[in-house]
PDB file of N, CA and C in Angstrom:
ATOM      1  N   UNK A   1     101.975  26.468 144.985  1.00  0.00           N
ATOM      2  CA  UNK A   1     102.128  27.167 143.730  1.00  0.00           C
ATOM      3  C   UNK A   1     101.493  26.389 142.578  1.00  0.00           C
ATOM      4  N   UNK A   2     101.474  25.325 142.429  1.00  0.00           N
ATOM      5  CA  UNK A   2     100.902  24.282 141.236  1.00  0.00           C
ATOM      6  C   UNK A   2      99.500  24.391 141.605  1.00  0.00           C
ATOM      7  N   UNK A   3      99.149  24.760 143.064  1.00  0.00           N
ATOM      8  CA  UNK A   3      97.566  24.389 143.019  1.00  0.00           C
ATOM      9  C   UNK A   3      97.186  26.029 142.335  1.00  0.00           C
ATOM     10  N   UNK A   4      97.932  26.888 142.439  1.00  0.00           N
ATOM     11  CA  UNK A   4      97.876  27.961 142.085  1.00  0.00           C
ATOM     12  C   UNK A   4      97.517  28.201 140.215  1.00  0.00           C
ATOM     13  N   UNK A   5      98.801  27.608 139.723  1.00  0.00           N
ATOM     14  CA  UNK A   5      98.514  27.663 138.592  1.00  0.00           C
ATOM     15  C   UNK A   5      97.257  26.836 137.826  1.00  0.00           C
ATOM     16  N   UNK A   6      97.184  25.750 138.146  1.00  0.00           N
ATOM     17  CA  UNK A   6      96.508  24.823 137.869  1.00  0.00           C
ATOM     18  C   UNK A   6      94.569  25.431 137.955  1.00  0.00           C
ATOM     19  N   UNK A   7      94.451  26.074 139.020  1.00  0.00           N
ATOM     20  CA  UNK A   7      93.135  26.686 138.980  1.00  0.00           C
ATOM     21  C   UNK A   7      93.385  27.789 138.157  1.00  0.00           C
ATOM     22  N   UNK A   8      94.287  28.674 137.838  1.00  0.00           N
ATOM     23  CA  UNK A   8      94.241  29.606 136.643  1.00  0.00           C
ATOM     24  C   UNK A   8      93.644  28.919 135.581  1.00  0.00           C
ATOM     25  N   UNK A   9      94.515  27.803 134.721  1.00  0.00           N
ATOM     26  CA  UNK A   9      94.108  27.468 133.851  1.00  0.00           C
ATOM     27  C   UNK A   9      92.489  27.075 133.611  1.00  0.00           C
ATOM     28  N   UNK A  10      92.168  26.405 134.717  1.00  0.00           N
ATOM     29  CA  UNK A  10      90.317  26.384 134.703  1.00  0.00           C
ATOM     30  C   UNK A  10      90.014  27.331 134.396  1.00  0.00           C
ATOM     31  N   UNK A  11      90.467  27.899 135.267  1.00  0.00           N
ATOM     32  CA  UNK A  11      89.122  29.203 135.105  1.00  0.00           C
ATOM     33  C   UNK A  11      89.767  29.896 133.672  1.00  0.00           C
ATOM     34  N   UNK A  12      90.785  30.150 133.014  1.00  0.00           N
ATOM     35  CA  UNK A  12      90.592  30.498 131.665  1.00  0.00           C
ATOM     36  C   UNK A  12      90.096  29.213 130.709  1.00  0.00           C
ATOM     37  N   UNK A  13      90.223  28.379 131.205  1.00  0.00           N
ATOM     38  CA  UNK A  13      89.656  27.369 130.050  1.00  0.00           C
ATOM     39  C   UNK A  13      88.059  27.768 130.469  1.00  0.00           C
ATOM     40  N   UNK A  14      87.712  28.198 131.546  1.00  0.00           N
ATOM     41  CA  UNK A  14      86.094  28.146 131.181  1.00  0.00           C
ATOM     42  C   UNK A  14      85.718  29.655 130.843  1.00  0.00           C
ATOM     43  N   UNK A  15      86.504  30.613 131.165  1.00  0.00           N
ATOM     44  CA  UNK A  15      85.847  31.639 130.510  1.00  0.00           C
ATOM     45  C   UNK A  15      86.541  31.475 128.902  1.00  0.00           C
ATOM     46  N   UNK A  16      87.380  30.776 128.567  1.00  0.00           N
ATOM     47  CA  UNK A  16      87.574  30.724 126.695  1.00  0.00           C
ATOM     48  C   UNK A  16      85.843  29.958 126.234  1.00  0.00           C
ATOM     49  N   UNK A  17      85.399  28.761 126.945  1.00  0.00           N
ATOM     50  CA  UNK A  17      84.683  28.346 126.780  1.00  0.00           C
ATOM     51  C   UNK A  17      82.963  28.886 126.997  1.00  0.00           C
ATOM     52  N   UNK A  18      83.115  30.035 128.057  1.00  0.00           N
ATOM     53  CA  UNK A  18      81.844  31.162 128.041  1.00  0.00           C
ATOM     54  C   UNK A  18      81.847  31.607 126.919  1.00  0.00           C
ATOM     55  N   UNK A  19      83.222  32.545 126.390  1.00  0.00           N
ATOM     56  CA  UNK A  19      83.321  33.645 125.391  1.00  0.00           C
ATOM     57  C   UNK A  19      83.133  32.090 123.783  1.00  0.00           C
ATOM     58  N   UNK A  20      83.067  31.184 124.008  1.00  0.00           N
ATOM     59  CA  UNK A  20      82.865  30.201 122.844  1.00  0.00           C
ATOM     60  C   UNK A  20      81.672  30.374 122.907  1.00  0.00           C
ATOM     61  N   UNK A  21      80.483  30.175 123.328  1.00  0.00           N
ATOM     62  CA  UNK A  21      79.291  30.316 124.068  1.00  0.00           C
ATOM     63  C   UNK A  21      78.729  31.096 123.435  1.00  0.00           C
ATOM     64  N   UNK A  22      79.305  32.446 123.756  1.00  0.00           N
ATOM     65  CA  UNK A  22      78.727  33.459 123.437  1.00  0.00           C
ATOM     66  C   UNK A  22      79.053  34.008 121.608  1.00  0.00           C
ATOM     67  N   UNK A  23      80.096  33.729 121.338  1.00  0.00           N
ATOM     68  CA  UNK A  23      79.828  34.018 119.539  1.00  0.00           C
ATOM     69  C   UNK A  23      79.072  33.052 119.528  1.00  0.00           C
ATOM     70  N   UNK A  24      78.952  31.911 119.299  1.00  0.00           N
ATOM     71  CA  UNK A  24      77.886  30.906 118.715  1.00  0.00           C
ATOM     72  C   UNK A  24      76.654  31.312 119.426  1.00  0.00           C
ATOM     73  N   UNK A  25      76.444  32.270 119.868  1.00  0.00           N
ATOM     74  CA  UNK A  25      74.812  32.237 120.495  1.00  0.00           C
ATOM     75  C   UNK A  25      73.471  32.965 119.116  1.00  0.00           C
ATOM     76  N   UNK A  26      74.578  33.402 118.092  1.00  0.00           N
ATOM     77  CA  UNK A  26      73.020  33.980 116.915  1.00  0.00           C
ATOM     78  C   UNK A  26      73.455  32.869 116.007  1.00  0.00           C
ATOM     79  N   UNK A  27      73.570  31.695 116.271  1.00  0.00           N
ATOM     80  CA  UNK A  27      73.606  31.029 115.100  1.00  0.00           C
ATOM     81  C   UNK A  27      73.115  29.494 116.024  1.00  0.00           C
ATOM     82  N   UNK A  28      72.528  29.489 117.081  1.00  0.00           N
ATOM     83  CA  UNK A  28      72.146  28.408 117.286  1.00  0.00           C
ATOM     84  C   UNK A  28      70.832  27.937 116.717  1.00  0.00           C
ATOM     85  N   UNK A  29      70.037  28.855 116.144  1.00  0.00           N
ATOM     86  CA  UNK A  29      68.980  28.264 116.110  1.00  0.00           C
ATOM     87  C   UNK A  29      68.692  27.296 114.405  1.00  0.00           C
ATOM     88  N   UNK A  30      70.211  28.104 113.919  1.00  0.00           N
ATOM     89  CA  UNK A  30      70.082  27.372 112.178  1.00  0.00           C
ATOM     90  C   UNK A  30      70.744  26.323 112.836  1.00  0.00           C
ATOM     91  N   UNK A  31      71.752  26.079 113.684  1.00  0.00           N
ATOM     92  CA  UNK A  31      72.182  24.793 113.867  1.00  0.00           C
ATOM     93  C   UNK A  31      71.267  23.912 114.544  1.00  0.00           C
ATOM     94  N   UNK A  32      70.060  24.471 115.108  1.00  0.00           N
ATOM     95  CA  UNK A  32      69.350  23.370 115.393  1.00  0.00           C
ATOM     96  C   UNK A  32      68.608  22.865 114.233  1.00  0.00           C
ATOM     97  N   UNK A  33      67.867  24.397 113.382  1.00  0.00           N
ATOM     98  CA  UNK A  33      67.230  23.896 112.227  1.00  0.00           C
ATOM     99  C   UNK A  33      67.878  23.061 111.066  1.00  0.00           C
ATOM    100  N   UNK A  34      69.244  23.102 110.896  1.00  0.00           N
ATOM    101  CA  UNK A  34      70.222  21.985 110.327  1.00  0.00           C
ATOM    102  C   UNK A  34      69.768  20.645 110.949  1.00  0.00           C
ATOM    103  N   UNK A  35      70.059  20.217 112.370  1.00  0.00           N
ATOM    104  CA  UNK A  35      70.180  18.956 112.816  1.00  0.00           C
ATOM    105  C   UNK A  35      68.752  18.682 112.099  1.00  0.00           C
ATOM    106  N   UNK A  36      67.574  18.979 112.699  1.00  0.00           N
ATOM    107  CA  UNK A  36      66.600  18.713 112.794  1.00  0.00           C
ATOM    108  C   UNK A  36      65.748  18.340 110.934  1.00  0.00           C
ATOM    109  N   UNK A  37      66.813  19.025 110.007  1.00  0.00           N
ATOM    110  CA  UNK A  37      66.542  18.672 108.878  1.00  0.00           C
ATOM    111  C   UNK A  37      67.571  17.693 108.457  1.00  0.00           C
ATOM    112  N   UNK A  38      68.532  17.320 108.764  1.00  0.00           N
ATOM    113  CA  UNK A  38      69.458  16.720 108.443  1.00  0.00           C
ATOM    114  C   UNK A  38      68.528  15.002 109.023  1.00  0.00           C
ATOM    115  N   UNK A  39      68.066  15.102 110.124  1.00  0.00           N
ATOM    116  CA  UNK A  39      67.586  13.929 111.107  1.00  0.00           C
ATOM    117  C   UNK A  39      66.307  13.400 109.770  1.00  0.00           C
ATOM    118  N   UNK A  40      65.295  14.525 109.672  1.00  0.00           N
ATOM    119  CA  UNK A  40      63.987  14.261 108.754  1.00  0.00           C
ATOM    120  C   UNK A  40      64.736  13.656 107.131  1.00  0.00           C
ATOM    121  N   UNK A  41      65.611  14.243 107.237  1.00  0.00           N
ATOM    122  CA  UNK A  41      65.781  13.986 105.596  1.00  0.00           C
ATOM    123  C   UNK A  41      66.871  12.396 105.524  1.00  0.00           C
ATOM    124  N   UNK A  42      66.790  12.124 106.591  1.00  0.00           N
ATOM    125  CA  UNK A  42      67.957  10.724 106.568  1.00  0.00           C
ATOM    126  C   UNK A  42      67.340   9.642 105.613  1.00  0.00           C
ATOM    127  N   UNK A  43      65.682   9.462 106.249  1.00  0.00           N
ATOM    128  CA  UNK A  43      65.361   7.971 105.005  1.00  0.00           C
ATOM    129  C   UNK A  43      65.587   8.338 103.562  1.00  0.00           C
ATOM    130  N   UNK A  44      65.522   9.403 103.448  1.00  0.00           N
ATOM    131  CA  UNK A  44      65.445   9.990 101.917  1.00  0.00           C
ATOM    132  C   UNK A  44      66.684  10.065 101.024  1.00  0.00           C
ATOM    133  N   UNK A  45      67.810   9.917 101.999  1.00  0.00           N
ATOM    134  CA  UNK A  45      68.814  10.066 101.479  1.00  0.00           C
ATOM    135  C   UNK A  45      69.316   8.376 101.581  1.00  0.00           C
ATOM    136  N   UNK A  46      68.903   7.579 102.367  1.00  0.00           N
ATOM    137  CA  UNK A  46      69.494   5.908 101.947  1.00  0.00           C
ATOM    138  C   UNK A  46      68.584   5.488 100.789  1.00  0.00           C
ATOM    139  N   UNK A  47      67.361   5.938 100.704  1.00  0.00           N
ATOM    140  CA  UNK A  47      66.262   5.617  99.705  1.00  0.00           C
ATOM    141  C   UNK A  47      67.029   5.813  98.213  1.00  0.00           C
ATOM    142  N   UNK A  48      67.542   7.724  98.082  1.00  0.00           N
ATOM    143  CA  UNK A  48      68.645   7.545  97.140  1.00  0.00           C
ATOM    144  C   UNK A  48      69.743   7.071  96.835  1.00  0.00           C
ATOM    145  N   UNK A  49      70.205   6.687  98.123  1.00  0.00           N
ATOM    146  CA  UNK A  49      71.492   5.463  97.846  1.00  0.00           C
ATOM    147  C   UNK A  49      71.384   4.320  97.115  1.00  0.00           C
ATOM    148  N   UNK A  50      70.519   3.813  97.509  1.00  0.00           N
ATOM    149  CA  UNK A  50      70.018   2.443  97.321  1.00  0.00           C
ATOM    150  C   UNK A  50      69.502   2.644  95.398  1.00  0.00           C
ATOM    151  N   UNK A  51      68.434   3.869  94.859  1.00  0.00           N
ATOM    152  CA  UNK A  51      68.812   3.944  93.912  1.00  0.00           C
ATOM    153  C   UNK A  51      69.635   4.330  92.847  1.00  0.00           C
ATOM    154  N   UNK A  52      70.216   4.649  93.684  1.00  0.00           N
ATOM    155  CA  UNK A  52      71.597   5.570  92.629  1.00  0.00           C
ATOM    156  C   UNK A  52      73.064   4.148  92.818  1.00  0.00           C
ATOM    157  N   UNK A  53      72.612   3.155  93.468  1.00  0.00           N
ATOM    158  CA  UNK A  53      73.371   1.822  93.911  1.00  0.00           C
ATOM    159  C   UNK A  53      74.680   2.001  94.251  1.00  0.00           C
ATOM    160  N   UNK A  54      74.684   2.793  94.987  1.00  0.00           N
ATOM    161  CA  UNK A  54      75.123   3.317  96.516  1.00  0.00           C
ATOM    162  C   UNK A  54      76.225   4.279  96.158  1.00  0.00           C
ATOM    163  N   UNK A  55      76.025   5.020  95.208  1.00  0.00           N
ATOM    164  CA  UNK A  55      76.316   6.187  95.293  1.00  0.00           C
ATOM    165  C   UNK A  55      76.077   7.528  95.828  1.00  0.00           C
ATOM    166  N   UNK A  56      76.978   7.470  97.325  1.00  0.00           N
ATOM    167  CA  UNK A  56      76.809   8.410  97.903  1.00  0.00           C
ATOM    168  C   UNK A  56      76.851   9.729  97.429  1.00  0.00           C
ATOM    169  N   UNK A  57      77.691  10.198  96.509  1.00  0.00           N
ATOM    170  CA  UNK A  57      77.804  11.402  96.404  1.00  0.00           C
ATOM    171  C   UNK A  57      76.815  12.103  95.588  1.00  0.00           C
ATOM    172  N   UNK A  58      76.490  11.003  94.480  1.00  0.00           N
ATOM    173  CA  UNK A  58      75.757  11.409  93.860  1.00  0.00           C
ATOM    174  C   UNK A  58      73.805  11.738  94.394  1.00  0.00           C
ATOM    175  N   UNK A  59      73.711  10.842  95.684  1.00  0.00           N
ATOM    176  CA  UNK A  59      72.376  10.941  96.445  1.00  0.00           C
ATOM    177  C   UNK A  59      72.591  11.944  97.111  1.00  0.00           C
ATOM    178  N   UNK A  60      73.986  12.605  97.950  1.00  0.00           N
ATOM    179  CA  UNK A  60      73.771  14.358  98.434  1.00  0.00           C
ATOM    180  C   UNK A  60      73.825  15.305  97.316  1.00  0.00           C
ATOM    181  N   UNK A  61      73.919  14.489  96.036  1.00  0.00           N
ATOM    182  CA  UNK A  61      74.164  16.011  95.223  1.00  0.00           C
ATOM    183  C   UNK A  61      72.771  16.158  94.797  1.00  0.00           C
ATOM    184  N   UNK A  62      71.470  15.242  94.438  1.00  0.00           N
ATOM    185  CA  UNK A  62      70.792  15.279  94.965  1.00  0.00           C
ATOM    186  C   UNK A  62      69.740  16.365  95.798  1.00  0.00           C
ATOM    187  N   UNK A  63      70.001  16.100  96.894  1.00  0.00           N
ATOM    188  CA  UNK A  63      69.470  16.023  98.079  1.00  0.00           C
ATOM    189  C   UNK A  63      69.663  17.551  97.854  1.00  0.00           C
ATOM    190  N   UNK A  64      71.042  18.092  97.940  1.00  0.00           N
ATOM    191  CA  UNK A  64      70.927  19.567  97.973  1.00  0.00           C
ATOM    192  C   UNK A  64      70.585  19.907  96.958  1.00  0.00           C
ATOM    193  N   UNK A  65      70.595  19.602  95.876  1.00  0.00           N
ATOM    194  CA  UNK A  65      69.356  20.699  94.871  1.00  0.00           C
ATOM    195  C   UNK A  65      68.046  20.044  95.171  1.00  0.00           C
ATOM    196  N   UNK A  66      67.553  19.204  96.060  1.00  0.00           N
ATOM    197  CA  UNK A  66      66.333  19.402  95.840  1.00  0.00           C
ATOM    198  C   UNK A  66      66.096  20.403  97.035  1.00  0.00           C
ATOM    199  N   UNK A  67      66.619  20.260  98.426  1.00  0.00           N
ATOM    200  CA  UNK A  67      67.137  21.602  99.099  1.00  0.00           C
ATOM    201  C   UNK A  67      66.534  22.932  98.919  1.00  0.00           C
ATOM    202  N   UNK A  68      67.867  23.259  97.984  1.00  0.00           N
ATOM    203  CA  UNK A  68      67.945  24.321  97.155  1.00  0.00           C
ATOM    204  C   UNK A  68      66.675  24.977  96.565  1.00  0.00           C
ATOM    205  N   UNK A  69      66.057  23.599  95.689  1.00  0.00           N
ATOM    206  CA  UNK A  69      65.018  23.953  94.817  1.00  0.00           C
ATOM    207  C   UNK A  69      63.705  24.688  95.992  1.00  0.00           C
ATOM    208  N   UNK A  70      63.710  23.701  97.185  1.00  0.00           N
ATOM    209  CA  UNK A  70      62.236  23.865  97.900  1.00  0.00           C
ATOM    210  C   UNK A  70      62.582  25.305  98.702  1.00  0.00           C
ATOM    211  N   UNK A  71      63.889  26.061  98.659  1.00  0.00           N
ATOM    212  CA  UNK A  71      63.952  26.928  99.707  1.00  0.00           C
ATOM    213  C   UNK A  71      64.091  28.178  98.969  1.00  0.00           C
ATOM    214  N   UNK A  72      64.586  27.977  97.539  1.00  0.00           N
ATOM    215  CA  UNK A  72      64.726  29.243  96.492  1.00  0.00           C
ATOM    216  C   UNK A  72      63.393  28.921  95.567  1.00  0.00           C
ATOM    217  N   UNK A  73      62.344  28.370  95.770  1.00  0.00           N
ATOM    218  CA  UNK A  73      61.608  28.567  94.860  1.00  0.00           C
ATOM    219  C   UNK A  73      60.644  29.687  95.388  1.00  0.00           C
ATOM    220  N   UNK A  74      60.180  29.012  96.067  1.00  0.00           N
ATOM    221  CA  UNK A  74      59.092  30.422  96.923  1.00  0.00           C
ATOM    222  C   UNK A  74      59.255  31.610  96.813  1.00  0.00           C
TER     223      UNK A  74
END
């Protein structure tokens, strides 16, 4: 009986984890285009640390209007 239950739970933990799968499937490709800008834009953002003398918050606040600026200007 335990081996019983015990494979239930797999197999709903992996179909919760299909049906996870599957909503996130129209939004993978901004989450890649996130990483992949998040990765490019890293020196740029210690570069502003370093001048803003290590004010983090103030180098992402920053960062997203310049963001902002290059993606709403066009």
């Amino acid at each position: 009986m335990f081996n019983n239950d015990r494979l239930l739970v797999q197999i709903l933990l992996l179909a919760l984890f299909g049906a996870c799968l599957w909503v996130m499937a129209p939004f993978w490709s901004a989450l890649v285009w996130g990483a992949v800008l998040a990765f490019a834009s890293w020196p740029l953002m210690r570069l502003l640390t370093r001048w803003f003398k290590g004010r983090e918050s103030l180098a992402a606040l920053v960062m997203c209007l310049c963001w902002m600026l290059l993606v709403a200007a066009p």
